[in-house]
Protein backbone atom coordinates (compact mmCIF):
# COMPACT_ATOMS: atom_id res chain seq x y z
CA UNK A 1 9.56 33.70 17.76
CA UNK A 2 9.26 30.65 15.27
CA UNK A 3 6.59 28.71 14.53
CA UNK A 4 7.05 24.95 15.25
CA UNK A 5 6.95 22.64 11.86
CA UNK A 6 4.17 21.43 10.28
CA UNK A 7 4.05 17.05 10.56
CA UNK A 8 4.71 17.18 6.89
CA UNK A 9 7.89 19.36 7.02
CA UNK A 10 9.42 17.42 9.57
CA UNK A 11 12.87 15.60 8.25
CA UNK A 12 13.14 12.24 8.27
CA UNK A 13 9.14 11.95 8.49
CA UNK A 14 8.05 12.03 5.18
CA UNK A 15 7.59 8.66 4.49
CA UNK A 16 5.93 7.74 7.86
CA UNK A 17 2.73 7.62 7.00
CA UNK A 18 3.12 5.22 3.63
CA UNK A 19 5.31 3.49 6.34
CA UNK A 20 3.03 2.99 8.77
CA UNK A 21 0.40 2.21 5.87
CA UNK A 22 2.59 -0.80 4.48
CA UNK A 23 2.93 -2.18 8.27
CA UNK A 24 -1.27 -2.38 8.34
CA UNK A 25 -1.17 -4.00 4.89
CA UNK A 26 1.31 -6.83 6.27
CA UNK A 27 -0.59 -7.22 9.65
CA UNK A 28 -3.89 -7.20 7.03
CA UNK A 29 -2.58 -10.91 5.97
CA UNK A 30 -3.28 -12.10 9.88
CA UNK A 31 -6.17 -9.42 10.78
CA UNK A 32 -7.44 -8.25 7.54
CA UNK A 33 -9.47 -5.27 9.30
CA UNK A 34 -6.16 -3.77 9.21
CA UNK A 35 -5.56 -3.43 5.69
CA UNK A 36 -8.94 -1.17 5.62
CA UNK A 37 -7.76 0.76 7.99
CA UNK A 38 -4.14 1.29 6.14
CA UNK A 39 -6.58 2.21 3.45
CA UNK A 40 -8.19 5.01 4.90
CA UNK A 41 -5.12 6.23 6.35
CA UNK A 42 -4.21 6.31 2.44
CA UNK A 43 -6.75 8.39 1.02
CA UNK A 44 -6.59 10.70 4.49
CA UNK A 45 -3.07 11.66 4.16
CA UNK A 46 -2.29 11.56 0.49
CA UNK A 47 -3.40 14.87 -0.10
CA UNK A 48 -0.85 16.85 2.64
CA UNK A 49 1.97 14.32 1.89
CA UNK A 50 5.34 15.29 -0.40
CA UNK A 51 5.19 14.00 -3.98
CA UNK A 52 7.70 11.35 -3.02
CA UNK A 53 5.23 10.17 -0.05
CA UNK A 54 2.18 10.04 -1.96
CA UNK A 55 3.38 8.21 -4.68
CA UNK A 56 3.28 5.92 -2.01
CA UNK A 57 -0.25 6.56 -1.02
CA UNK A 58 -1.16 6.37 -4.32
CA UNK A 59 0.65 2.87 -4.74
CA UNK A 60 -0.89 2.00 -1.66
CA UNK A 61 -4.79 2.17 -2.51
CA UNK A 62 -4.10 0.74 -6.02
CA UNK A 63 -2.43 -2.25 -4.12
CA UNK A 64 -5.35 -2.68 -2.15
CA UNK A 65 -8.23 -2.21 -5.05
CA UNK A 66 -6.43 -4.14 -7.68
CA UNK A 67 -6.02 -6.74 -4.61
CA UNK A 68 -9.43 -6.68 -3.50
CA UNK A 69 -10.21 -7.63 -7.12
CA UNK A 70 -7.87 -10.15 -7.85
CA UNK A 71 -9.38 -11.82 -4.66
CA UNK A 72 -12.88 -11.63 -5.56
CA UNK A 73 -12.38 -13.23 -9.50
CA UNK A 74 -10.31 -15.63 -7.55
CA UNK A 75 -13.05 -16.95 -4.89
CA UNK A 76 -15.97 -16.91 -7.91
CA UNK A 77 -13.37 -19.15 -9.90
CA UNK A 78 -12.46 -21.32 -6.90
CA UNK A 79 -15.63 -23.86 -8.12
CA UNK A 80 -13.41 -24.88 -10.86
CA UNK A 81 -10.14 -24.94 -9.87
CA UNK A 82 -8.41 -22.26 -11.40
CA UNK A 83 -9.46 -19.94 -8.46
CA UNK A 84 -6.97 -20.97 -6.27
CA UNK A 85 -4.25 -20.32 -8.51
CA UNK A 86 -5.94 -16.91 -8.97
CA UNK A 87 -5.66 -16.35 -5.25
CA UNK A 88 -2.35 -17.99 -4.80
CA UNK A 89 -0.72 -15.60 -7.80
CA UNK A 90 -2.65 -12.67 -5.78
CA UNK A 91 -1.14 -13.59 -2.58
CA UNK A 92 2.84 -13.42 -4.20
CA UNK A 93 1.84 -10.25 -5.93
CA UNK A 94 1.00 -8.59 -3.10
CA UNK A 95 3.66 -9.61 -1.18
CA UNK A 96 6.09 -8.64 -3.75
CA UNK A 97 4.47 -4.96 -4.32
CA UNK A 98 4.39 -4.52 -0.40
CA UNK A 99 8.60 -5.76 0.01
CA UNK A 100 9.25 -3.70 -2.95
CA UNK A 101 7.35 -0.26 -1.65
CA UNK A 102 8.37 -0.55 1.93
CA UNK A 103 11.68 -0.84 0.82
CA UNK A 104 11.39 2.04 -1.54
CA UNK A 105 10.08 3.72 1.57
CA UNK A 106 13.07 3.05 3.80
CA UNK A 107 15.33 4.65 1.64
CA UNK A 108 13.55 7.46 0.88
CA UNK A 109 12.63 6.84 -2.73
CA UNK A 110 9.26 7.73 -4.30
CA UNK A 111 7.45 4.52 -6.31
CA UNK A 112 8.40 4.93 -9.84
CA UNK A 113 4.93 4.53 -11.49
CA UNK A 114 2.37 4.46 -8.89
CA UNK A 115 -0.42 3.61 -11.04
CA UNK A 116 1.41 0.28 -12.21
CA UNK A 117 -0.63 -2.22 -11.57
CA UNK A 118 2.71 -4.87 -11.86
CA UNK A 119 5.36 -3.98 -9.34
């Protein structure tokens, strides 16, 4: 008798979980408690996901760090100005690492350099 697959060697489901990650990060920019949760899902699951998947975990938390910290130097410089520029520039990167990595995800790529913190 066989043994039923393991989540992670199901096909076609290797990239759900960066998937489903990405989705909380774009609902994040209307309920931001969602983008913490994505988070956690990232650090969960990285460590039983393919190579190809957690390059998009990894991707994923750096995202949200490097996000987190754009966002903070950009409301302590909002006093003079520059600050919302800052969060303004955060905003497009964002949504230009989350278009590129969900579509990276949808055809079953891996992120080239993970640990980029450009796109």
């Amino acid at each position: 008798m066989s043994e039923a697959p393991t989540p992670a060697a199901r096909p076609g489901d290797e990239f759900g979980t960066a998937k489903l990650v990405y989705i909380l990060y774009f609902i994040g920019f209307v309920i931001g408690i969602t983008a913490i949760a994505g988070v956690i899902v990232a650090y969960l699951k990285r460590s039983e996901a393919t190579p190809a998947a957690a390059s998009h975990l990894t991707y994923l938390i750096r995202t949200f760090w490097i996000g987190i910290l754009l966002a903070v130097i950009g409301a302590i410089t909002t006093f003079i100005l520059i600050g919302v520029l800052i969060l303004l520039a955060t905003l497009v990167w964002l949504l230009i690492r989350l278009i590129k990595g969900f579509m990276l995800a949808m055809d079953g790529k891996p992120v080239p350099d993970p640990e980029t913190w450009w796109w």
